[in-house]
C-alpha atoms as a PDB file:
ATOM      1  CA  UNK A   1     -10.184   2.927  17.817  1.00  0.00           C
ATOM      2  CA  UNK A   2      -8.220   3.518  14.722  1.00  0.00           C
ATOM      3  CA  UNK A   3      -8.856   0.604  12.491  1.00  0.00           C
ATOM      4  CA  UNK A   4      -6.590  -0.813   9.267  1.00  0.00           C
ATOM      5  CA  UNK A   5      -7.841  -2.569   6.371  1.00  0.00           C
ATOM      6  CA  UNK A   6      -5.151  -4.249   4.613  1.00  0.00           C
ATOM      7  CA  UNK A   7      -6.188  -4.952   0.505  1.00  0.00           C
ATOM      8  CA  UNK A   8      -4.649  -6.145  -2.609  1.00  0.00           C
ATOM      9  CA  UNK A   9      -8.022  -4.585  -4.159  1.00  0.00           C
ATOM     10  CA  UNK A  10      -9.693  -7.978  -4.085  1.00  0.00           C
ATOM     11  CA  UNK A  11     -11.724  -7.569  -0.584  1.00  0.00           C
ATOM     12  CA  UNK A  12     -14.869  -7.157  -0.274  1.00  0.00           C
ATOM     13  CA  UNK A  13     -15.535  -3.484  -0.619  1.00  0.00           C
ATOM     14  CA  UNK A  14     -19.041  -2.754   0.955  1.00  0.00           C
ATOM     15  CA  UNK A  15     -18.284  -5.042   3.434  1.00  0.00           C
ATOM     16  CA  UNK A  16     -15.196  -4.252   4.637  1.00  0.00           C
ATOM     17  CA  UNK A  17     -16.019  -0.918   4.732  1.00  0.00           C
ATOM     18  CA  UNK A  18     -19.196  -1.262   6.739  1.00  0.00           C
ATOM     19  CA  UNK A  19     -17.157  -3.162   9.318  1.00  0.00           C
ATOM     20  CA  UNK A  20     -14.282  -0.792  10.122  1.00  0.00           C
ATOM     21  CA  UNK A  21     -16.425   1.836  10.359  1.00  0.00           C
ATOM     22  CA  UNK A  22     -18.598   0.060  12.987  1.00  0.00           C
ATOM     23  CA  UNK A  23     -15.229  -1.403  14.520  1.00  0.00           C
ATOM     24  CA  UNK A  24     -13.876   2.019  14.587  1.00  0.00           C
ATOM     25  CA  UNK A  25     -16.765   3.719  16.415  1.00  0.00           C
ATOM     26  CA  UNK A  26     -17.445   7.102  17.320  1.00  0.00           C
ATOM     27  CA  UNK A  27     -14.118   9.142  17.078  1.00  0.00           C
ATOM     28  CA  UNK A  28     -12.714   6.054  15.132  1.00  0.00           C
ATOM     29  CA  UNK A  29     -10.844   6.424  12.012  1.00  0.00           C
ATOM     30  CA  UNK A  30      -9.456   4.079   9.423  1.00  0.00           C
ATOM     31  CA  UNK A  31      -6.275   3.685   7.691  1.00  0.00           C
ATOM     32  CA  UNK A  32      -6.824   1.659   4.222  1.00  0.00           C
ATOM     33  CA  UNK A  33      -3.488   0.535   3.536  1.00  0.00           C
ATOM     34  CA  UNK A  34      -2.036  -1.438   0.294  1.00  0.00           C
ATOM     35  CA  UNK A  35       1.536  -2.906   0.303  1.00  0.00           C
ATOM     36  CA  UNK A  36       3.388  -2.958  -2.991  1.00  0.00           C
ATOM     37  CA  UNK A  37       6.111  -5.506  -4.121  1.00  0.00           C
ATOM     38  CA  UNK A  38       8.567  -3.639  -6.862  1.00  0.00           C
ATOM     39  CA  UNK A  39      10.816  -5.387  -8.179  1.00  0.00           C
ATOM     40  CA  UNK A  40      13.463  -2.664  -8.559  1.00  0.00           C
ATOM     41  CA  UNK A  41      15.468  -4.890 -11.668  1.00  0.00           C
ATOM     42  CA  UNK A  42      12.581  -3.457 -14.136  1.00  0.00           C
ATOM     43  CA  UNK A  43      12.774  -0.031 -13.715  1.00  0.00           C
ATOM     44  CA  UNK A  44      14.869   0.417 -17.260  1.00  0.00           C
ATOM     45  CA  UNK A  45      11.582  -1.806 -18.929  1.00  0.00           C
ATOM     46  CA  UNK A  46       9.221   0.933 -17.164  1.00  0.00           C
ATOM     47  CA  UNK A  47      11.553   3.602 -18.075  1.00  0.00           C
ATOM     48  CA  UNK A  48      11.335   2.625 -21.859  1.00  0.00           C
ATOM     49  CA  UNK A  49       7.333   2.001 -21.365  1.00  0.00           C
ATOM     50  CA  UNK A  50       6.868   5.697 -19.399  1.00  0.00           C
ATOM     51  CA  UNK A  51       9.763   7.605 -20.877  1.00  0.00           C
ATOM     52  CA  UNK A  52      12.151   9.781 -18.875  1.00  0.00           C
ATOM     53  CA  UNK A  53      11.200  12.049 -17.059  1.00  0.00           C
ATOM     54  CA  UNK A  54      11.308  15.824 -17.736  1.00  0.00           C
ATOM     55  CA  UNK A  55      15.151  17.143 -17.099  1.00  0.00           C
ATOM     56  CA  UNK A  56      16.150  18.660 -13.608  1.00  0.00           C
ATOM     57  CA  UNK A  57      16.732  22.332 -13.539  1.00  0.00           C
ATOM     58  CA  UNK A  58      19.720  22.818 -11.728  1.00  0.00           C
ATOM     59  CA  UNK A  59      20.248  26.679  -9.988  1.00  0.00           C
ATOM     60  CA  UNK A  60      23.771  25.584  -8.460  1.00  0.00           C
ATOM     61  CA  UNK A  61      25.839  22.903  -7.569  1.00  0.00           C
ATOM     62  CA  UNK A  62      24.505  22.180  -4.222  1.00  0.00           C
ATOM     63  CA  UNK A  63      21.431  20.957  -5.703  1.00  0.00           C
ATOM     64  CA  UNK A  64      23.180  18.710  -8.237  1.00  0.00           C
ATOM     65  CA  UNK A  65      21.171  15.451  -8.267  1.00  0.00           C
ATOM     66  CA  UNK A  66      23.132  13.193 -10.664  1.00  0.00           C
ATOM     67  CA  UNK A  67      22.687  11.642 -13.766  1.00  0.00           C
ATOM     68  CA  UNK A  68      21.557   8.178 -14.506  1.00  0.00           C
ATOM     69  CA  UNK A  69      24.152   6.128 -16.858  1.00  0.00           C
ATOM     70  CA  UNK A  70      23.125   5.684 -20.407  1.00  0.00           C
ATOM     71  CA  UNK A  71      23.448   1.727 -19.760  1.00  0.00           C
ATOM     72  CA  UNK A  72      23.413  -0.664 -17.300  1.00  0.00           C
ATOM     73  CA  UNK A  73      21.496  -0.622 -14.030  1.00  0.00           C
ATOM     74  CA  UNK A  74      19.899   2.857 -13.044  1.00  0.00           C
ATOM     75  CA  UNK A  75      20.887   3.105  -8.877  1.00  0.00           C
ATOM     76  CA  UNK A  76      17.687   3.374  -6.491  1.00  0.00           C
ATOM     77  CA  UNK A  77      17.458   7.018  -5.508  1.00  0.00           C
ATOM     78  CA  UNK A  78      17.424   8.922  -8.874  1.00  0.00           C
ATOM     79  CA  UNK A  79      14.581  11.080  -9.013  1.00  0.00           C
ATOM     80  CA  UNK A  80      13.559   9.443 -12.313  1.00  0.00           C
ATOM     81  CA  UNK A  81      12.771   6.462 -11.074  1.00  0.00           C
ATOM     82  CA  UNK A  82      11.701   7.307  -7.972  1.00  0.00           C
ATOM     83  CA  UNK A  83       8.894   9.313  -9.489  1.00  0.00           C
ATOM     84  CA  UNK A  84       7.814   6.723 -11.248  1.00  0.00           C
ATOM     85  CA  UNK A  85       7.218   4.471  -8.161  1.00  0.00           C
ATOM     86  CA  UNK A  86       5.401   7.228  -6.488  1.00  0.00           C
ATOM     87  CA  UNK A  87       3.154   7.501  -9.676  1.00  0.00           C
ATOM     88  CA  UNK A  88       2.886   3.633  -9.546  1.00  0.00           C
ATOM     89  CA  UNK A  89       2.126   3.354  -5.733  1.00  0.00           C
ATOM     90  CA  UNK A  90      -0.469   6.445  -6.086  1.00  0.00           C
ATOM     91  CA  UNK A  91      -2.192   4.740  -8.636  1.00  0.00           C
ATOM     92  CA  UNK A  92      -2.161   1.489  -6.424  1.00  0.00           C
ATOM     93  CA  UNK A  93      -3.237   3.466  -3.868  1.00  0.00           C
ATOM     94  CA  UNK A  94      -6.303   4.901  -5.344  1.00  0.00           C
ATOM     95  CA  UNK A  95      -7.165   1.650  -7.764  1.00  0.00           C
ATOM     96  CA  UNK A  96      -7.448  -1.123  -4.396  1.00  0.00           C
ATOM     97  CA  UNK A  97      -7.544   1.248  -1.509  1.00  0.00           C
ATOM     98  CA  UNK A  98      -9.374   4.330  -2.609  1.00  0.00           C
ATOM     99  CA  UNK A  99     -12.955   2.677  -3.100  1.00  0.00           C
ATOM    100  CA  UNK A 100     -12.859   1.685   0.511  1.00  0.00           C
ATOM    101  CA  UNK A 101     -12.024   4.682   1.708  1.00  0.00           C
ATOM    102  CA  UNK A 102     -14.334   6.364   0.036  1.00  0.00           C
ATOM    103  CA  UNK A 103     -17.438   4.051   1.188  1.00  0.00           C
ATOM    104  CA  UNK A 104     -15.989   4.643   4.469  1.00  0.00           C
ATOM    105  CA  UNK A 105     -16.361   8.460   3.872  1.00  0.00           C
ATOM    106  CA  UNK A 106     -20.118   7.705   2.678  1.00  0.00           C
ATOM    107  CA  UNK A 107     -20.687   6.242   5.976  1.00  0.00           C
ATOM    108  CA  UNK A 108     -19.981   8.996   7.625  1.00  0.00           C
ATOM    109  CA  UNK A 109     -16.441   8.028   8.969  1.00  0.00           C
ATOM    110  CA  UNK A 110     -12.686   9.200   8.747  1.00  0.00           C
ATOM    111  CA  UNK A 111     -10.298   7.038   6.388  1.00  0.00           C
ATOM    112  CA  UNK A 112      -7.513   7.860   4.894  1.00  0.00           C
ATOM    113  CA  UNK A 113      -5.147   5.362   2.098  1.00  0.00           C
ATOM    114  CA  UNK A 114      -1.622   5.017   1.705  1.00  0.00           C
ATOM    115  CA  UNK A 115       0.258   2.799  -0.180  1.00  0.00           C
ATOM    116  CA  UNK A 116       3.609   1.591   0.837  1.00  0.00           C
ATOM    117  CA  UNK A 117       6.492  -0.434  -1.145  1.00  0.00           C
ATOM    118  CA  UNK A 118       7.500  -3.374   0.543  1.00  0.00           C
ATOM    119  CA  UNK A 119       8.453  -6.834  -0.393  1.00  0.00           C
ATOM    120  CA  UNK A 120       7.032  -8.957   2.451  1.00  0.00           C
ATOM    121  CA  UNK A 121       3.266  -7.847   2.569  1.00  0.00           C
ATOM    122  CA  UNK A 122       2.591  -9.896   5.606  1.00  0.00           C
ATOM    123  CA  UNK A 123       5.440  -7.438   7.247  1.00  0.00           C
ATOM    124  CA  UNK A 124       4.328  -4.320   5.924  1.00  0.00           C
ATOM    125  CA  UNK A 125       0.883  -4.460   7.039  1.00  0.00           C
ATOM    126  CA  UNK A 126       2.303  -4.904  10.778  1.00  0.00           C
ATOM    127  CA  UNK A 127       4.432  -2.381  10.149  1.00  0.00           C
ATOM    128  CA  UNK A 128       1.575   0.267   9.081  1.00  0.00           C
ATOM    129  CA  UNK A 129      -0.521  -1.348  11.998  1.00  0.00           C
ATOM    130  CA  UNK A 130       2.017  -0.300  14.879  1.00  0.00           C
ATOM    131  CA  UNK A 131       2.747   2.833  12.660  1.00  0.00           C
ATOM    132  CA  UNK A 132      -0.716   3.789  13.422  1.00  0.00           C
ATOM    133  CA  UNK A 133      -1.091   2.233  16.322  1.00  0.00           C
ATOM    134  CA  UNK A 134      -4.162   0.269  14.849  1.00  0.00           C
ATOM    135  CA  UNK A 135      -6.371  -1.543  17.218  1.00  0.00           C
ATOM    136  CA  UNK A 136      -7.367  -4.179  14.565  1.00  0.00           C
ATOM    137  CA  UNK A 137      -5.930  -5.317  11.216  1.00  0.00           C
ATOM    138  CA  UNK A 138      -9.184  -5.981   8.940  1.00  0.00           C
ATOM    139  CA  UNK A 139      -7.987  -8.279   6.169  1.00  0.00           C
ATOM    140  CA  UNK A 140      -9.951 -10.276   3.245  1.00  0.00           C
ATOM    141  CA  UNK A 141      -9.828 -14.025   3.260  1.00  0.00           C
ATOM    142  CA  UNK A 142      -8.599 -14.773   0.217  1.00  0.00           C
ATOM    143  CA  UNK A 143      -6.376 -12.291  -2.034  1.00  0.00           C
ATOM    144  CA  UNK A 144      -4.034 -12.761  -5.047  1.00  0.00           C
ATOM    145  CA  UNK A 145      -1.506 -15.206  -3.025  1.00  0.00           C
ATOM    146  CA  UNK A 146      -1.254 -19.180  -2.989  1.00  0.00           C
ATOM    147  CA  UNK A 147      -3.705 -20.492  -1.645  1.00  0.00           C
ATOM    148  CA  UNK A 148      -2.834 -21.764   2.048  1.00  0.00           C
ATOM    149  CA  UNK A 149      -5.888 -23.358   3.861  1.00  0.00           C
ATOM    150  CA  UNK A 150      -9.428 -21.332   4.531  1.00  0.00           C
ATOM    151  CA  UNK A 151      -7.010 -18.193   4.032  1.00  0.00           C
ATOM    152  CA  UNK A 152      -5.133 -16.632   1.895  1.00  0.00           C
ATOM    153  CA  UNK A 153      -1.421 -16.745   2.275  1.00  0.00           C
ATOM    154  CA  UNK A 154      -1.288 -13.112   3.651  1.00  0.00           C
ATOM    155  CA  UNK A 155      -4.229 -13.155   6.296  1.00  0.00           C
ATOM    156  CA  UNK A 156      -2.589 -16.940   7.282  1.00  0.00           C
ATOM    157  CA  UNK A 157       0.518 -15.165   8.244  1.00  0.00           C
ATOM    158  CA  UNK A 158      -1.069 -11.925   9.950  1.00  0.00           C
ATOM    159  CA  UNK A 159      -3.236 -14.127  12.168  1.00  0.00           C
ATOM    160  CA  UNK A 160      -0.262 -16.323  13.765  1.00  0.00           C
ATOM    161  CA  UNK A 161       2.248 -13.007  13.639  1.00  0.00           C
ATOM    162  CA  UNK A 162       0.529 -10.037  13.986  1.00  0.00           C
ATOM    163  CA  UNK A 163       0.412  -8.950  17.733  1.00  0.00           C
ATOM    164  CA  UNK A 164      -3.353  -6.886  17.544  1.00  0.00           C
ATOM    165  CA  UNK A 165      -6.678  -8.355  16.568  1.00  0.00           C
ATOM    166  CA  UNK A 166      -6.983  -9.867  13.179  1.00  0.00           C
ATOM    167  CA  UNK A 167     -10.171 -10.089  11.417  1.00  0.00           C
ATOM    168  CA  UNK A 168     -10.605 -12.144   8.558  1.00  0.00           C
ATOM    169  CA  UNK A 169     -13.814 -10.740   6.072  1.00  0.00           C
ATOM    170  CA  UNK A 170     -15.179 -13.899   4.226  1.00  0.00           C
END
């Protein structure tokens, strides 16, 4: 069964990875998965924080990528800024998704991380699951979101939407 555990970095790592590796099974694998909210409008404040990024070398014309404008709003797509949200999400990645992996790995399974931007987590953790086609969505109870109940906001929503087994790691 291929297994995903869905973290904001705040789960339980020994535990969660214990369980989807014995959820997973022989032949199993594991898909550690963070979803990342960017809010797009502060790209210019990360720009000023991370500087810009090393100039394109352009060979001809064909491969002319554009240039941001000196003021305003910087479009999504230029490669300045879209490097810096793969750098971001990598380091997201690896920060609450790679110790999991990792103790997965130690157990003697196969996990892999990703991190993806999205802006409704809830709908980006389906998304991943049926990407995968994950038997099971692993989630923790309680993450960085308003508190709703016995679980967290996220898990809440995955249990009544999700359409695979949802387990919920107290």
């Amino acid at each position: 069964m291929h297994v995903l555990v869905a973290t904001d970095g705040t789960i339980n790592i020994d535990l969660a990875a214990e369980f989807a590796f014995a959820l997973a099974g022989e032949g199993g694998a594991t898909t550690v998965a963070t979803i990342i909210h960017i809010p797009r409008q502060l790209l210019p404040e990360l720009r000023a924080q991370w500087g810009d990024p090393s100039p394109v070398h352009i060979d001809s014309d064909a491969e002319y990528v554009g240039v941001p404008p000196a003021t305003g709003t910087v479009a999504r797509g230029w490669p300045g800024d879209d490097a810096m949200i793969d750098q971001y999400l990598g380091n997201k990645r690896d920060e609450n998704c790679g110790p999991i992996t990792e103790a997965i790995r130690r157990l003697g399974g196969t996990a892999e991380s990703l991190a993806r931007e999205g802006v409704d987590t809830t709908e980006g953790i389906m998304a991943v699951a049926a990407e995968f086609e994950a038997g099971a969505i692993v989630v923790g109870a309680h993450g960085r979101g308003a508190f709703q109940g016995l679980l967290g906001s996220t898990g809440s929503k995955l249990v009544r939407r999700a359409k695979r087994p949802v387990v919920v790691l107290r």
